[in-house]
PDB file of N, CA and C in Angstrom:
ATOM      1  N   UNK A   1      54.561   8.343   6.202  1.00  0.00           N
ATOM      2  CA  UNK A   1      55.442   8.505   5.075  1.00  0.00           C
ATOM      3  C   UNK A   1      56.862   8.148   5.498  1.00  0.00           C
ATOM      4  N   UNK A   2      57.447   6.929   4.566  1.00  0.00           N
ATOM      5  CA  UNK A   2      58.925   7.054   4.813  1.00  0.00           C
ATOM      6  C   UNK A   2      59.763   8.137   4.712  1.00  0.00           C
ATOM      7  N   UNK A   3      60.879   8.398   5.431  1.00  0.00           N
ATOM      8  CA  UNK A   3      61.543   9.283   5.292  1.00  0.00           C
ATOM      9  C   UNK A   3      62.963   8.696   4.058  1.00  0.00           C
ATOM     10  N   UNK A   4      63.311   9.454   3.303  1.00  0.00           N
ATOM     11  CA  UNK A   4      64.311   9.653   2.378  1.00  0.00           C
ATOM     12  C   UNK A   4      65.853   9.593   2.864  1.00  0.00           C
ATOM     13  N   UNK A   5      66.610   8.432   2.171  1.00  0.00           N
ATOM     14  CA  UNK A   5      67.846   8.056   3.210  1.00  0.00           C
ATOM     15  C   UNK A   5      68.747   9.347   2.903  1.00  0.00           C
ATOM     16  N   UNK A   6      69.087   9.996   3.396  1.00  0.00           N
ATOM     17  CA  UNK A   6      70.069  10.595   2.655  1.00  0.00           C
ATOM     18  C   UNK A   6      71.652  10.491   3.642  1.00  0.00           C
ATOM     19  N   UNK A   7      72.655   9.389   3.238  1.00  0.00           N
ATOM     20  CA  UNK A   7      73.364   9.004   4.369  1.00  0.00           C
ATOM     21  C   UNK A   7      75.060  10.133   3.721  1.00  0.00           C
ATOM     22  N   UNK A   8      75.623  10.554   4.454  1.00  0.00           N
ATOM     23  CA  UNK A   8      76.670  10.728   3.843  1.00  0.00           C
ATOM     24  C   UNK A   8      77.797   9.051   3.812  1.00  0.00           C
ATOM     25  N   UNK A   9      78.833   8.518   3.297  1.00  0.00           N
ATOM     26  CA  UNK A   9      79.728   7.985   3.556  1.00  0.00           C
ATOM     27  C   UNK A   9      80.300   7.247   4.770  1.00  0.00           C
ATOM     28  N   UNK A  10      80.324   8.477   5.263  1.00  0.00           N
ATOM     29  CA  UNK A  10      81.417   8.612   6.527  1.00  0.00           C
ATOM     30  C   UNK A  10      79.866   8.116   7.859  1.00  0.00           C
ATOM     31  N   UNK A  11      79.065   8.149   7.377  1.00  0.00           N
ATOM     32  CA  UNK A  11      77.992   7.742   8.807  1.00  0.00           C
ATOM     33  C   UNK A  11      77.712   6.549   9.345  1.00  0.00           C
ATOM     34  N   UNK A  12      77.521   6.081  10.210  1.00  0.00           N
ATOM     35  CA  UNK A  12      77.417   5.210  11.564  1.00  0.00           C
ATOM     36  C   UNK A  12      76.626   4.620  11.703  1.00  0.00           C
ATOM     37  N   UNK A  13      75.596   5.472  12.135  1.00  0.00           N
ATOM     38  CA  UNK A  13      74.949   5.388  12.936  1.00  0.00           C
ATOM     39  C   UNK A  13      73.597   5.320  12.163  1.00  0.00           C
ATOM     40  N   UNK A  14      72.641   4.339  13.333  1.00  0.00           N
ATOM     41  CA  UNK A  14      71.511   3.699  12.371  1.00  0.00           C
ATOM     42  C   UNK A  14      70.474   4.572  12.445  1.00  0.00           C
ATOM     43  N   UNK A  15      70.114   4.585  10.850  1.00  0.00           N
ATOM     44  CA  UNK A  15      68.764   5.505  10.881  1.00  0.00           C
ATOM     45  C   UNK A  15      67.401   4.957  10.822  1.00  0.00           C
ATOM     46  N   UNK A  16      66.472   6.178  10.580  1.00  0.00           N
ATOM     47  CA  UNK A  16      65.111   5.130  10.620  1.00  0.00           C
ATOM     48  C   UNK A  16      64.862   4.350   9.657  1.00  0.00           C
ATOM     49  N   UNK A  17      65.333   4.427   8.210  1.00  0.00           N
ATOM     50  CA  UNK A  17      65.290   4.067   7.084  1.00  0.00           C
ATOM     51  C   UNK A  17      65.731   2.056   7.974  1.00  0.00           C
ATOM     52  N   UNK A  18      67.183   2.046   8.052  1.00  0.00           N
ATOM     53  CA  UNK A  18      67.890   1.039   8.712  1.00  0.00           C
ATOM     54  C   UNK A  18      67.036  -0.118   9.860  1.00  0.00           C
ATOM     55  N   UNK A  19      65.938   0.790  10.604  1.00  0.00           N
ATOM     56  CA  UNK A  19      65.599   0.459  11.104  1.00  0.00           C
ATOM     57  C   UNK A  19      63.634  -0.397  10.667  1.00  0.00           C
ATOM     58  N   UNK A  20      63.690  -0.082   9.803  1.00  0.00           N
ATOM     59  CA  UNK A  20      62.658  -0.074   8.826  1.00  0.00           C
ATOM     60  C   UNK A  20      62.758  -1.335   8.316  1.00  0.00           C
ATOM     61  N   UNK A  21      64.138  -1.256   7.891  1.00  0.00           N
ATOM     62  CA  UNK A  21      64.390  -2.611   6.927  1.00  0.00           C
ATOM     63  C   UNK A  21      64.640  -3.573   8.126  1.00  0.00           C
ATOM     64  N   UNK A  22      64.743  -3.355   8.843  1.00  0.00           N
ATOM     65  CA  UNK A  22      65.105  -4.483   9.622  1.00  0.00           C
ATOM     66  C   UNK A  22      64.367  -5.035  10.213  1.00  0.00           C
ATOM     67  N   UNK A  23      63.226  -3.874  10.520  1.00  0.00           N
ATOM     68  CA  UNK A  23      61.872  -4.342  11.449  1.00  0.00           C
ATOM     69  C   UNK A  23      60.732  -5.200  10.367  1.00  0.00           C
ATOM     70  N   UNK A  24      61.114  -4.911   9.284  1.00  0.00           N
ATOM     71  CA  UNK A  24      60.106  -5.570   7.807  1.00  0.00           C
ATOM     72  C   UNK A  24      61.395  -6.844   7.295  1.00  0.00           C
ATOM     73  N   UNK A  25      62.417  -7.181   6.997  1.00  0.00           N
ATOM     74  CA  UNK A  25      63.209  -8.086   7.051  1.00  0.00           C
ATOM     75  C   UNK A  25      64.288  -8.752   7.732  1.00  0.00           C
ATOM     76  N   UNK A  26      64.328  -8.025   8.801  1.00  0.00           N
ATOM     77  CA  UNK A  26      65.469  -8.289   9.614  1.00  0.00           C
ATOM     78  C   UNK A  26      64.994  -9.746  10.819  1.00  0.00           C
ATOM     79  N   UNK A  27      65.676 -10.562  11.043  1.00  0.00           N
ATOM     80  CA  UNK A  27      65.503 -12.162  11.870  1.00  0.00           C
ATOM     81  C   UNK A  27      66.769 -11.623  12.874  1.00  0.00           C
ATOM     82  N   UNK A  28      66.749 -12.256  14.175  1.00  0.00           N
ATOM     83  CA  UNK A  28      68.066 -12.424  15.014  1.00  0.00           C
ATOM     84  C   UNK A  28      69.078 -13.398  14.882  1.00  0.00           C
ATOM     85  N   UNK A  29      68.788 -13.747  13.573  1.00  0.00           N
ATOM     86  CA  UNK A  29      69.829 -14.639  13.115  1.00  0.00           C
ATOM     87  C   UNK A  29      70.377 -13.643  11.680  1.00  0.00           C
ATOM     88  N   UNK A  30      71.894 -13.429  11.980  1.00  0.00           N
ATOM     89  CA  UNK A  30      72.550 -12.241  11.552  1.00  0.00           C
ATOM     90  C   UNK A  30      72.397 -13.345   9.681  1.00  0.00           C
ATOM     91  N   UNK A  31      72.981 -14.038   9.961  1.00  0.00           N
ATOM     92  CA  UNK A  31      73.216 -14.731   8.361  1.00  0.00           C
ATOM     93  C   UNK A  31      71.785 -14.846   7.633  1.00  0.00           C
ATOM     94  N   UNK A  32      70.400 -14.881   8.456  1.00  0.00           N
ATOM     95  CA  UNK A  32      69.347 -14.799   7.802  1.00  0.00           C
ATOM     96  C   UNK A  32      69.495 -13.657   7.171  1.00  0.00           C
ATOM     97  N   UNK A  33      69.381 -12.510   7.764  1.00  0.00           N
ATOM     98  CA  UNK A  33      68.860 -11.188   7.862  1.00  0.00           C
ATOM     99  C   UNK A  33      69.539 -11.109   6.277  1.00  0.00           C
ATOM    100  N   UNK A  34      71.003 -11.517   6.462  1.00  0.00           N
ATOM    101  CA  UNK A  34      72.177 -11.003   5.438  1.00  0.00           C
ATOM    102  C   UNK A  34      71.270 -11.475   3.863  1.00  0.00           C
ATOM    103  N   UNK A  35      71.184 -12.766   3.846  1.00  0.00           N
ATOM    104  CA  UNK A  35      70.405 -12.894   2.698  1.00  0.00           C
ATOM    105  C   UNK A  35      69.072 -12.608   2.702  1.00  0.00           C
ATOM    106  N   UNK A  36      68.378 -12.314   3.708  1.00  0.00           N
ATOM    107  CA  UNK A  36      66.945 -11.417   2.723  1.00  0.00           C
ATOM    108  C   UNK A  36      67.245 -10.108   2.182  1.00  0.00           C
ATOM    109  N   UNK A  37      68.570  -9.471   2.942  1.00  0.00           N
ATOM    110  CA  UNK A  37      68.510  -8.377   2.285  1.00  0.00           C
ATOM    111  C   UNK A  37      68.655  -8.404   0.883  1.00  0.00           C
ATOM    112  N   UNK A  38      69.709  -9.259   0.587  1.00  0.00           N
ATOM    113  CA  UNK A  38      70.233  -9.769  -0.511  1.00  0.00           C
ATOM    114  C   UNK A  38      69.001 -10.101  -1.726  1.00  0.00           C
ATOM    115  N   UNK A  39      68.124 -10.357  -1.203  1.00  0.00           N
ATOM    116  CA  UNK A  39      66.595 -10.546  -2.143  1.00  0.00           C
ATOM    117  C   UNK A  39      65.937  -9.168  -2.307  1.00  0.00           C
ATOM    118  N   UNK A  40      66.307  -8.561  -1.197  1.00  0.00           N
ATOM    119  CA  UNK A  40      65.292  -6.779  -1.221  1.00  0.00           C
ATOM    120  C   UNK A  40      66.460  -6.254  -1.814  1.00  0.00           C
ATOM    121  N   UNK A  41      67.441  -6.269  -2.155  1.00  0.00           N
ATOM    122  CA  UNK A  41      68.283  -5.414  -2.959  1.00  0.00           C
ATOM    123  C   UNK A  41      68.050  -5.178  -4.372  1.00  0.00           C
ATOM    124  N   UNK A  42      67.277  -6.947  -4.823  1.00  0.00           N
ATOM    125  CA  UNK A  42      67.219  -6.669  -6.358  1.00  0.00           C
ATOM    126  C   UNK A  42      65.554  -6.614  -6.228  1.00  0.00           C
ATOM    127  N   UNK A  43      64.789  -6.663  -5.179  1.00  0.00           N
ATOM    128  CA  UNK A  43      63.479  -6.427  -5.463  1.00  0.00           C
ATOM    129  C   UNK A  43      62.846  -4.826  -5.672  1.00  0.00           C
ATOM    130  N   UNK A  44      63.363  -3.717  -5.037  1.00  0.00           N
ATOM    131  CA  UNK A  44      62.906  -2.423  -4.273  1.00  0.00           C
ATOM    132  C   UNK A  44      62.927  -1.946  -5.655  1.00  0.00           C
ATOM    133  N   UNK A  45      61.849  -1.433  -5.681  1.00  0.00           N
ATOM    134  CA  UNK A  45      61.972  -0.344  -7.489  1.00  0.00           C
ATOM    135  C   UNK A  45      62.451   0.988  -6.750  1.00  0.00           C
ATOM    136  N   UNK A  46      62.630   1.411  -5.884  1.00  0.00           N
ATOM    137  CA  UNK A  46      62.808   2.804  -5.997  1.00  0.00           C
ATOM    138  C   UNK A  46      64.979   2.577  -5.299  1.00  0.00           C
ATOM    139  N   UNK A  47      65.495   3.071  -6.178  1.00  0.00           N
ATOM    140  CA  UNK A  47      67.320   3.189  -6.524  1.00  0.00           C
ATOM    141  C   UNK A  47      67.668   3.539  -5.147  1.00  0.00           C
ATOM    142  N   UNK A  48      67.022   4.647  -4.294  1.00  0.00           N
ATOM    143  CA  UNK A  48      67.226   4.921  -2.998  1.00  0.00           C
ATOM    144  C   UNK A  48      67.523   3.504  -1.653  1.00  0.00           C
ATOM    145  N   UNK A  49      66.273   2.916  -1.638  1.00  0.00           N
ATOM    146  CA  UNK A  49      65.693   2.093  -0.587  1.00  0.00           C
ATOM    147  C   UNK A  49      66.885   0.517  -1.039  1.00  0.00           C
ATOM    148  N   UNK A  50      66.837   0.106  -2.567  1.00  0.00           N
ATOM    149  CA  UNK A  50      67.990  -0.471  -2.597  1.00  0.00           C
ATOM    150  C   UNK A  50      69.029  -0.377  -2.270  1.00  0.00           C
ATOM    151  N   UNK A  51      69.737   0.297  -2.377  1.00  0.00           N
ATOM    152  CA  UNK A  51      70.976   1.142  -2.133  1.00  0.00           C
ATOM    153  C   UNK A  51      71.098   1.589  -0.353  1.00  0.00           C
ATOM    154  N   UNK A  52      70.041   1.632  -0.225  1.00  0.00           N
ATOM    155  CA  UNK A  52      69.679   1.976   2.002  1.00  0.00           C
ATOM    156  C   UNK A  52      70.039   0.032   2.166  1.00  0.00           C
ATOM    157  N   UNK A  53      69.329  -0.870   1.538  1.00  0.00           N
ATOM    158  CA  UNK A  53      69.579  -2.334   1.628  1.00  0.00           C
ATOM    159  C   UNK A  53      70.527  -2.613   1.622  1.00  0.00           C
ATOM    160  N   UNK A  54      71.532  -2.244   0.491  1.00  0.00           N
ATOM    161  CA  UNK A  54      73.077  -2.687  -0.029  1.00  0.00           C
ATOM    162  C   UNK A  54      73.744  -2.305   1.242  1.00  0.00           C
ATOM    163  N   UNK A  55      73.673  -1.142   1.566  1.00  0.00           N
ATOM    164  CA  UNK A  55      74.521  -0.608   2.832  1.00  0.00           C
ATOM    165  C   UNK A  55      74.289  -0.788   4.345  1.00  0.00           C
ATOM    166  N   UNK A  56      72.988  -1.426   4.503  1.00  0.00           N
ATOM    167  CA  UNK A  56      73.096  -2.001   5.464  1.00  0.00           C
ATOM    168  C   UNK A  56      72.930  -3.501   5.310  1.00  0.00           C
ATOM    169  N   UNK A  57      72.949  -4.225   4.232  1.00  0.00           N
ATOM    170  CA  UNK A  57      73.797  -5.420   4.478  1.00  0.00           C
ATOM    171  C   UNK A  57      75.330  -5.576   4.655  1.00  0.00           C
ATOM    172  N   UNK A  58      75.591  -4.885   3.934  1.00  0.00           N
ATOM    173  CA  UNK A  58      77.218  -4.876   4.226  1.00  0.00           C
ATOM    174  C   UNK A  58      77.578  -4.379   5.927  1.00  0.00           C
ATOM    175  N   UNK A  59      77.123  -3.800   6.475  1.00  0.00           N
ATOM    176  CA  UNK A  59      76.934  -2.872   7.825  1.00  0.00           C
ATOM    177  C   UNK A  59      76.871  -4.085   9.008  1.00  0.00           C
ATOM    178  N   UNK A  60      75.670  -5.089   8.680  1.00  0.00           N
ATOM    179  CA  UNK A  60      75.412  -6.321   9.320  1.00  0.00           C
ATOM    180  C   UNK A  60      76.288  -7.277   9.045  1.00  0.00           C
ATOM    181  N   UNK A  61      77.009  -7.171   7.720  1.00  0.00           N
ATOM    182  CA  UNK A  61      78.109  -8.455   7.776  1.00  0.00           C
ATOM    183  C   UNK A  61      79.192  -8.048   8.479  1.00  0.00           C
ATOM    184  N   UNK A  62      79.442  -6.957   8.735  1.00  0.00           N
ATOM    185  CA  UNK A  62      80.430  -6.788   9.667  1.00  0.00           C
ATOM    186  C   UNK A  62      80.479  -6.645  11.478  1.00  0.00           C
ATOM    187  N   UNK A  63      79.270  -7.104  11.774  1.00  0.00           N
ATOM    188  CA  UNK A  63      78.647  -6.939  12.683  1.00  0.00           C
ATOM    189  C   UNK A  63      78.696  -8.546  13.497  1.00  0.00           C
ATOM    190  N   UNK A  64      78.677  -8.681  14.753  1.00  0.00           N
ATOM    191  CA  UNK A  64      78.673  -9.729  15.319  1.00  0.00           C
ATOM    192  C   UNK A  64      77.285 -10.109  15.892  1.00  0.00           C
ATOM    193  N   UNK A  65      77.074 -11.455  15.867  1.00  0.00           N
ATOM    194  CA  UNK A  65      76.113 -12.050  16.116  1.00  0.00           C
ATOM    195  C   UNK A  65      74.849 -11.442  17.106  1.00  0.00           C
ATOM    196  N   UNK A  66      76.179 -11.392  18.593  1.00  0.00           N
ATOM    197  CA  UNK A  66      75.264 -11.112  19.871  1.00  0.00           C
ATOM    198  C   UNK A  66      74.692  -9.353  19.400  1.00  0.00           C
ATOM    199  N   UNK A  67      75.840  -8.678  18.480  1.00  0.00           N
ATOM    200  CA  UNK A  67      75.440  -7.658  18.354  1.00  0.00           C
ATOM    201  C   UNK A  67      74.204  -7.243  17.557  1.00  0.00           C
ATOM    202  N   UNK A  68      74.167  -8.371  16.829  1.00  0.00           N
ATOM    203  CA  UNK A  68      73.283  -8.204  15.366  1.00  0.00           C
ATOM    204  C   UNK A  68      71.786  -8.352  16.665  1.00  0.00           C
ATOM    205  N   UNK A  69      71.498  -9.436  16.885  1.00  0.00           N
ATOM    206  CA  UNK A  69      70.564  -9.960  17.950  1.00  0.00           C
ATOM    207  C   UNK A  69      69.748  -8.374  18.605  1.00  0.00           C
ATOM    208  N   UNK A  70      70.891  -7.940  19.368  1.00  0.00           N
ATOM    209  CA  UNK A  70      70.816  -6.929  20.364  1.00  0.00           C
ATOM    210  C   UNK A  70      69.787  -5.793  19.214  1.00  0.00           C
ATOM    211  N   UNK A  71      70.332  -5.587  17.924  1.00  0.00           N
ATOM    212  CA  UNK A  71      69.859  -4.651  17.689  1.00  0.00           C
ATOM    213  C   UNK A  71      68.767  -4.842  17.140  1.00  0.00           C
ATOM    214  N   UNK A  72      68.697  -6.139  16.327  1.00  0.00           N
ATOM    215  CA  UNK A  72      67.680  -6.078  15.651  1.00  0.00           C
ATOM    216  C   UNK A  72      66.690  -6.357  16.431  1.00  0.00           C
ATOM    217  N   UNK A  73      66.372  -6.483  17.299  1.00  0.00           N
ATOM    218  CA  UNK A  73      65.592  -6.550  18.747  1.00  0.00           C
ATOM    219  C   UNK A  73      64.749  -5.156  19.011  1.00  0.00           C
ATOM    220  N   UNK A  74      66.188  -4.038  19.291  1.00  0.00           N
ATOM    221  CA  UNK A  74      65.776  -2.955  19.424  1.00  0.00           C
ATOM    222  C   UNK A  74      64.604  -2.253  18.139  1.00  0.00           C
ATOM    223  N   UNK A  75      65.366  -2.661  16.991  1.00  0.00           N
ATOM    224  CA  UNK A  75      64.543  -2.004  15.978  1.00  0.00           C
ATOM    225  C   UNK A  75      63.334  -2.543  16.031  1.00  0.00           C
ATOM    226  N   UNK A  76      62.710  -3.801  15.776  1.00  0.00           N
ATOM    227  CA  UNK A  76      61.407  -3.960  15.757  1.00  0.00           C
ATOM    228  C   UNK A  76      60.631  -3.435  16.818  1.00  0.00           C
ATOM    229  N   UNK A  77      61.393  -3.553  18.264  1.00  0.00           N
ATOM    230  CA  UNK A  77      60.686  -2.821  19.430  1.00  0.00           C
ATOM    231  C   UNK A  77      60.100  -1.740  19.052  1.00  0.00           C
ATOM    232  N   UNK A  78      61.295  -0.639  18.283  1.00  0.00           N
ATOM    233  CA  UNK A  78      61.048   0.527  17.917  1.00  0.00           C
ATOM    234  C   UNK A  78      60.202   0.927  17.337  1.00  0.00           C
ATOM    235  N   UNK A  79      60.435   0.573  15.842  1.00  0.00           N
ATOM    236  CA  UNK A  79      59.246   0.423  14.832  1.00  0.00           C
ATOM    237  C   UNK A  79      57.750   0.242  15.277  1.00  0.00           C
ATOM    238  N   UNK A  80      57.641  -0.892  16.396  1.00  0.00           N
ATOM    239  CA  UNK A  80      56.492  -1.355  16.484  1.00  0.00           C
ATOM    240  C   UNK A  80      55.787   0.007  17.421  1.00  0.00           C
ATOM    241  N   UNK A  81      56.583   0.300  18.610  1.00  0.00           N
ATOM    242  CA  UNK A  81      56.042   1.506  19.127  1.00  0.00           C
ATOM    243  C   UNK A  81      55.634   2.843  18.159  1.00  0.00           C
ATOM    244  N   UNK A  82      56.335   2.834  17.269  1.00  0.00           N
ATOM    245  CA  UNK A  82      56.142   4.019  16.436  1.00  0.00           C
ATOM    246  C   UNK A  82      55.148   3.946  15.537  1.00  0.00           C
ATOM    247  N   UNK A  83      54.367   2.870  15.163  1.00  0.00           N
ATOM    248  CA  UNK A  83      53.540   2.297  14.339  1.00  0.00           C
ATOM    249  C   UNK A  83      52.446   1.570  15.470  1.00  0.00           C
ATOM    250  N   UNK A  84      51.759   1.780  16.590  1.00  0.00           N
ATOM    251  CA  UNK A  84      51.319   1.231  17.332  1.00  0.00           C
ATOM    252  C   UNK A  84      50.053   1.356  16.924  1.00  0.00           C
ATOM    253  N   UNK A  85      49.604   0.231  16.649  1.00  0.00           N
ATOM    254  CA  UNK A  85      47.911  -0.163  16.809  1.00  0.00           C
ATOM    255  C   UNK A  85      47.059   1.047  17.683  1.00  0.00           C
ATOM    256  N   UNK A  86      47.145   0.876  18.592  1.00  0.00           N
ATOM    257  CA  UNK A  86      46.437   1.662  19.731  1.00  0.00           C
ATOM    258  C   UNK A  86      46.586   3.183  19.853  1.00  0.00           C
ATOM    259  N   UNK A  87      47.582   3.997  19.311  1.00  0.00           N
ATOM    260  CA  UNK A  87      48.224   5.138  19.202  1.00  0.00           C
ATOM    261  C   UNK A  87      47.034   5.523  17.772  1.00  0.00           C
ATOM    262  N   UNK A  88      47.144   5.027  16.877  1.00  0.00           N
ATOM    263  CA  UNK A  88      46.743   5.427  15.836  1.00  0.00           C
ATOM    264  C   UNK A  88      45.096   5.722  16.298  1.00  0.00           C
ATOM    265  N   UNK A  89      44.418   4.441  16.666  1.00  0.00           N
ATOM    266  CA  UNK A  89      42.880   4.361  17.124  1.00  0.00           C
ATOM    267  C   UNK A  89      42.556   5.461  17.951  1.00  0.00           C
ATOM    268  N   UNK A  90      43.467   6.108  19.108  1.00  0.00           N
ATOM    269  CA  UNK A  90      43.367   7.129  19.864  1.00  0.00           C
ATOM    270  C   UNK A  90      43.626   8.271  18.829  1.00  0.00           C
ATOM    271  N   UNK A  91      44.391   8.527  18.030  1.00  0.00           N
ATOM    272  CA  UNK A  91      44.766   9.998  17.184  1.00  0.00           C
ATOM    273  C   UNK A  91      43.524  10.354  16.596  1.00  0.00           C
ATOM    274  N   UNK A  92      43.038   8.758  15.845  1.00  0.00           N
ATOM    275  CA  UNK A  92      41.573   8.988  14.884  1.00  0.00           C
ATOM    276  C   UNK A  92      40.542   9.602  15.398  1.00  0.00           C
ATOM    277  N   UNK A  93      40.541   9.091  16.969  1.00  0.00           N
ATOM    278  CA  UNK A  93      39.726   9.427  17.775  1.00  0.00           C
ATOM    279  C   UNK A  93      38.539   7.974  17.643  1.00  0.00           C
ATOM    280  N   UNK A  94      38.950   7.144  16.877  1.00  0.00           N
ATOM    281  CA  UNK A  94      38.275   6.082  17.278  1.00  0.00           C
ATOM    282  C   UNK A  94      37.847   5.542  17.940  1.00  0.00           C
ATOM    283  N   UNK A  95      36.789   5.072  19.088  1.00  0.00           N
ATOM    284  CA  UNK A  95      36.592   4.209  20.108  1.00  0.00           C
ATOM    285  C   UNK A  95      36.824   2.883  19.976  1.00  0.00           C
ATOM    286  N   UNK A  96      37.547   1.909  20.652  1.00  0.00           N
ATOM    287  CA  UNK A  96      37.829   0.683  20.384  1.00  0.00           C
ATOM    288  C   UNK A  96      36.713  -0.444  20.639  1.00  0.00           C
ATOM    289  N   UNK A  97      36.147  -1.050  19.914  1.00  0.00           N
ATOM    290  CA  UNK A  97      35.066  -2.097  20.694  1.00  0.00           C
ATOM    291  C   UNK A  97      35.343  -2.902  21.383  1.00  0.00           C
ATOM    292  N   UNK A  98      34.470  -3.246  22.098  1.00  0.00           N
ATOM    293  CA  UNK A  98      34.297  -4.245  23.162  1.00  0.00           C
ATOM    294  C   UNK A  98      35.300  -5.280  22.565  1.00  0.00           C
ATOM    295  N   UNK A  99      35.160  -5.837  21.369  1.00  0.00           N
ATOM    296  CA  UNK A  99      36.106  -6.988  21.230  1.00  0.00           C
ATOM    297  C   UNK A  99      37.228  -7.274  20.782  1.00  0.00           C
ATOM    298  N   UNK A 100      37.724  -5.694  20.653  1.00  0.00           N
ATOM    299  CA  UNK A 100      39.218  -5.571  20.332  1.00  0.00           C
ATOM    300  C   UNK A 100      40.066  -5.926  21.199  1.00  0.00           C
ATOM    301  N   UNK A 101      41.031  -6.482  20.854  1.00  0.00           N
ATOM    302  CA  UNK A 101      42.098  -6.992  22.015  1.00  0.00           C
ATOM    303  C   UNK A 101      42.974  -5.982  21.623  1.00  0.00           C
ATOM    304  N   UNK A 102      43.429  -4.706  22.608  1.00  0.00           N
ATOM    305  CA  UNK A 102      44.190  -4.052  22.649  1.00  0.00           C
ATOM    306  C   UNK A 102      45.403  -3.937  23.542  1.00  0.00           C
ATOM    307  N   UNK A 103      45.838  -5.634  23.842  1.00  0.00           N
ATOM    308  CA  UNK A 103      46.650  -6.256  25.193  1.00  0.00           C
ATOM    309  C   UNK A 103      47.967  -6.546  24.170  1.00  0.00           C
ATOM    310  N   UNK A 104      49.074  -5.399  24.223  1.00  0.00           N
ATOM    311  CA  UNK A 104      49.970  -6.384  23.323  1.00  0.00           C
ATOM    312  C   UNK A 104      50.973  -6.834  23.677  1.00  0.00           C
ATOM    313  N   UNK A 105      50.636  -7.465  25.237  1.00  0.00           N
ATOM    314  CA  UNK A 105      51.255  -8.763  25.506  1.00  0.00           C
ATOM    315  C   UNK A 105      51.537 -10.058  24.783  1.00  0.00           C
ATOM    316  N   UNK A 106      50.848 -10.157  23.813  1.00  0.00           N
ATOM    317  CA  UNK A 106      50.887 -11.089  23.283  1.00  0.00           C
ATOM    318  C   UNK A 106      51.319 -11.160  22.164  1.00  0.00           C
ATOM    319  N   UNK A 107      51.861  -9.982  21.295  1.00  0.00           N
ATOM    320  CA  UNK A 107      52.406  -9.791  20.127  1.00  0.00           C
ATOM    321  C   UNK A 107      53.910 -10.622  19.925  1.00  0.00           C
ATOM    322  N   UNK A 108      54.262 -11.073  18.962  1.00  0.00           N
ATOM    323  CA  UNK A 108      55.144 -11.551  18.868  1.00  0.00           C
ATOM    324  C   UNK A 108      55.806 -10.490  17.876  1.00  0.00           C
ATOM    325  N   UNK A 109      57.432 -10.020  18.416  1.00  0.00           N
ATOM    326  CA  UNK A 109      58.304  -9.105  17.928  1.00  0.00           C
ATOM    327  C   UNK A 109      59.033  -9.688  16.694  1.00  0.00           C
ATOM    328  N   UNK A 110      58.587 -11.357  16.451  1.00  0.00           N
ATOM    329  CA  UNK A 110      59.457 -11.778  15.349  1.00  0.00           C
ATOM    330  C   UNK A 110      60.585 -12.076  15.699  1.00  0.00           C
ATOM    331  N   UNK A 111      61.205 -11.463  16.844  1.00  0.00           N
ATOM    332  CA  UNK A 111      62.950 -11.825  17.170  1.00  0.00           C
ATOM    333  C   UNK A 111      62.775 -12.958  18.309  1.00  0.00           C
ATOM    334  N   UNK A 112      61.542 -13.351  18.652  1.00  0.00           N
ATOM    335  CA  UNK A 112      61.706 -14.607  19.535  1.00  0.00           C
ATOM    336  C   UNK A 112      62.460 -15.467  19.416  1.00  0.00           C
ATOM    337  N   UNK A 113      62.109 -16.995  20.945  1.00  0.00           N
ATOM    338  CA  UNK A 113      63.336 -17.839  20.505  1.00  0.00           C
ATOM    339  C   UNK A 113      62.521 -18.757  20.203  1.00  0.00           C
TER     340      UNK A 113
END
């Protein structure tokens, strides 16, 4: 379950919401990122998650390149650990078959070059 943005004004610092959007639209190219948000702003039916978009596009336009890179890096890392294939199969208690590839060396984070 997503969690509910509830940001005051005056805040900073990136939340999971922030990190969400970035790991589902966010590129390491800062001017990409800027206009997909710009598309999820008028797409999101729920007034919240738009409005989490609006404010962190504006957040990223003020943001520098190497910085934008750096983070949006971090977030998908993040996301992806927190959402891990293999984590989930172990909670279920699932056994994995023989022909699952559970090596995620090979995943691509999307922020490649």
């Amino acid at each position: 379950m997503v969690q509910k943005l509830h940001r005051s004004p005056n805040e900073k610092r990136f939340s999971f919401n922030d990190a969400l959007l970035t790991a589902l639209f966010g590129t390491p190219n800062r001017q990409n990122t800027i206009d997909r948000l710009g598309v999820v702003c008028t797409a999101f039916p729920d007034e919240e998650f738009r409005t989490a978009a609006v404010i962190l596009r504006e957040r990223i336009k003020k943001m520098d390149d190497f910085s934008w890179t750096a983070l949006c890096k971090l977030s998908k890392w993040e996301i992806n650990q927190l959402f891990d294939s293999e984590r989930f199969l172990y909670d279920s208690e699932d056994e994995p078959g023989e022909d699952d590839d559970l090596d995620d060396e090979d995943l691509d984070d999307g922020c490649g070059e």
